[in-house]
Protein backbone atom coordinates (compact mmCIF):
# COMPACT_ATOMS: atom_id res chain seq x y z
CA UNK A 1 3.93 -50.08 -16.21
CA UNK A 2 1.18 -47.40 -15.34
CA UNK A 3 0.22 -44.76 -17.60
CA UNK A 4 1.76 -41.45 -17.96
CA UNK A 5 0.19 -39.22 -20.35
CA UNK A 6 0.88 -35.64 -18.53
CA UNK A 7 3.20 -34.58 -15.72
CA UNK A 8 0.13 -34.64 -13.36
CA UNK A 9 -0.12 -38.69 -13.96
CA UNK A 10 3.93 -38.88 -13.44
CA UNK A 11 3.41 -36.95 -10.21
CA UNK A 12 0.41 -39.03 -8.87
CA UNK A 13 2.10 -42.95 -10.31
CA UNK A 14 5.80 -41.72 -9.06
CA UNK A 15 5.17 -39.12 -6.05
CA UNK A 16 8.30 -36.81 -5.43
CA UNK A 17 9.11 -38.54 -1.83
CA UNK A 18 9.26 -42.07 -4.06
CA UNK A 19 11.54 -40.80 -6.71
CA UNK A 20 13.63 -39.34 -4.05
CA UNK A 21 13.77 -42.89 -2.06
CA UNK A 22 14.59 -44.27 -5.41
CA UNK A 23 17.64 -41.71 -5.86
CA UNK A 24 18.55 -42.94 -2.44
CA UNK A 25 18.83 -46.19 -3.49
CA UNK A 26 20.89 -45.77 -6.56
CA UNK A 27 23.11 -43.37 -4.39
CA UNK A 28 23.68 -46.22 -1.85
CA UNK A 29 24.49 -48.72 -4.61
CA UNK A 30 26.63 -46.16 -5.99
CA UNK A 31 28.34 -46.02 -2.31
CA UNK A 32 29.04 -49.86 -1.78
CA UNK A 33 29.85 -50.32 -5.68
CA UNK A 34 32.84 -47.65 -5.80
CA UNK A 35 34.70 -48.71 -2.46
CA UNK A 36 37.95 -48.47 -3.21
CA UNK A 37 37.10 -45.74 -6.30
CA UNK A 38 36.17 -42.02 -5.95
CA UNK A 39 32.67 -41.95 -4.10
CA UNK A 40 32.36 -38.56 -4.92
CA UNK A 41 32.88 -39.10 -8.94
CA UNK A 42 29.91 -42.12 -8.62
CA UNK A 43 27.56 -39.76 -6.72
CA UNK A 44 28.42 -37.46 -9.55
CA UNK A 45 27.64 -39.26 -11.86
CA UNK A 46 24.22 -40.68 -10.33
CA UNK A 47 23.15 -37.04 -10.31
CA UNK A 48 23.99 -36.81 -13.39
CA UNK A 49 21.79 -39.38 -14.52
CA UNK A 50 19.08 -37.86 -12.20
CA UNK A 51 18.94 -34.69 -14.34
CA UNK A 52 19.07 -36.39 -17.64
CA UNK A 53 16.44 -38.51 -16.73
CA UNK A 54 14.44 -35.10 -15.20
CA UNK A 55 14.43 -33.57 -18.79
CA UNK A 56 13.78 -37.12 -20.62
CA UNK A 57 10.10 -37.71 -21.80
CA UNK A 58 7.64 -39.04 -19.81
CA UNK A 59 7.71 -42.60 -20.90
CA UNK A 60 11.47 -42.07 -20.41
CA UNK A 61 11.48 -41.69 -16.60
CA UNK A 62 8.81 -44.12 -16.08
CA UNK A 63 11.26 -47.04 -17.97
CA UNK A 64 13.58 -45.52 -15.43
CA UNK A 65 11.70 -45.91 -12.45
CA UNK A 66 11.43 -49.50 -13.11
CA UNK A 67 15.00 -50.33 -13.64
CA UNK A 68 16.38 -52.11 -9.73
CA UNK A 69 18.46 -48.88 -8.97
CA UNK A 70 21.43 -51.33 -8.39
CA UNK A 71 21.53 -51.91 -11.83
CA UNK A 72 21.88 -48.28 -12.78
CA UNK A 73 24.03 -47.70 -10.34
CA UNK A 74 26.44 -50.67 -11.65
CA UNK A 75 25.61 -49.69 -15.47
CA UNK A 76 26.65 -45.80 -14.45
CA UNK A 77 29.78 -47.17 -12.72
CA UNK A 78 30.95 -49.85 -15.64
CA UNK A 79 30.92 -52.38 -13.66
CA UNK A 80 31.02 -56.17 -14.45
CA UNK A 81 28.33 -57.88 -13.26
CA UNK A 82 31.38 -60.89 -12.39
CA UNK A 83 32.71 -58.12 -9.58
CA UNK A 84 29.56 -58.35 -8.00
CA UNK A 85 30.18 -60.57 -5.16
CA UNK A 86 28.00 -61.28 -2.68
CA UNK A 87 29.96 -59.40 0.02
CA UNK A 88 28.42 -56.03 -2.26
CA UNK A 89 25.30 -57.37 -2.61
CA UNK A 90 24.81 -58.22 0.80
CA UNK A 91 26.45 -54.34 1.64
CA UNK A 92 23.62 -52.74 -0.43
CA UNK A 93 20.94 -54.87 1.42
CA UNK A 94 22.12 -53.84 4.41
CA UNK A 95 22.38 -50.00 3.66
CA UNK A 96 18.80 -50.15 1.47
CA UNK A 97 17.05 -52.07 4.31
CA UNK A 98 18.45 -49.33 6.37
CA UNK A 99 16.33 -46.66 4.53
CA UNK A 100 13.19 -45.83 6.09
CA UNK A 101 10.66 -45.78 3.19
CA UNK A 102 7.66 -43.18 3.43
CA UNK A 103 4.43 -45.13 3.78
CA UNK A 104 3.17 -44.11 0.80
CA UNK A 105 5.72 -46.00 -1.48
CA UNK A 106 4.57 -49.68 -1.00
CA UNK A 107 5.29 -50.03 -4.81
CA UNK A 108 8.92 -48.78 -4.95
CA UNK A 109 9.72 -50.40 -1.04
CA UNK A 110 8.05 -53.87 -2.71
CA UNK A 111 10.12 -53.83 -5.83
CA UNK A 112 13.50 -52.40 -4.76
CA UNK A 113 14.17 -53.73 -1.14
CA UNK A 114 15.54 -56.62 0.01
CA UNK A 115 15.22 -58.79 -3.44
CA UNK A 116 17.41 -61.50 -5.44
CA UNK A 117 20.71 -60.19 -6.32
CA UNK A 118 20.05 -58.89 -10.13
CA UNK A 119 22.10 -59.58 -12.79
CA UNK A 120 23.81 -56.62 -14.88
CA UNK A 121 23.06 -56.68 -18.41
């Protein structure tokens, strides 16, 4: 994990346009996690999340920025890492390949696109 000391090093390791792609992805997850729930209440409570983790410390939101935004979205969502099939999994590949990614997130594209289904812990 890269070095944060002040919010100048957060803003050149984790550029705004990456943590937005990020919040994308954990949006997305949300999406294809709470089909058959209320959307709305698991985009809630993603931003949610996204402000808590705004005011955390430093160190904080980098440990957050290097959790598979799946997972959060699943751990937000309580869900059981047995009612992940692979029909979901395969649904959030499909909507995260989907996203566009700005060139200059190579790190986040590499690490949270189009990877092993993760396991929920």
């Amino acid at each position: 994990m890269a070095e944060v000391s002040t919010a100048s090093d957060f803003d050149r390791v984790y550029s705004f346009a990456e943590r937005d792609l990020y919040w994308a992805l954990v949006h997305h997850a949300a999406e294809v996690l709470s089909r058959g729930f209320n959307e709305i209440e698991a985009h809630k409570k993603v931003e949610r999340y996204r402000e808590l983790a705004a005011k955390a410390s430093l160190g904080t939101q980098a440990q957050v920025y290097h959790q598979e935004p799946f997972t959060v979205a699943a751990d937000l969502l309580n869900v059981d890492e047995t009612d992940i099939t692979d029909e979901i999994w395969n649904a959030y590949q499909n909507l995260a390949s989907d996203r566009r990614p700005p060139s200059q997130s190579p790190r986040l594209t590499v690490s949270c696109l189009c990877r092993p289904r993760p396991t929920v812990e």
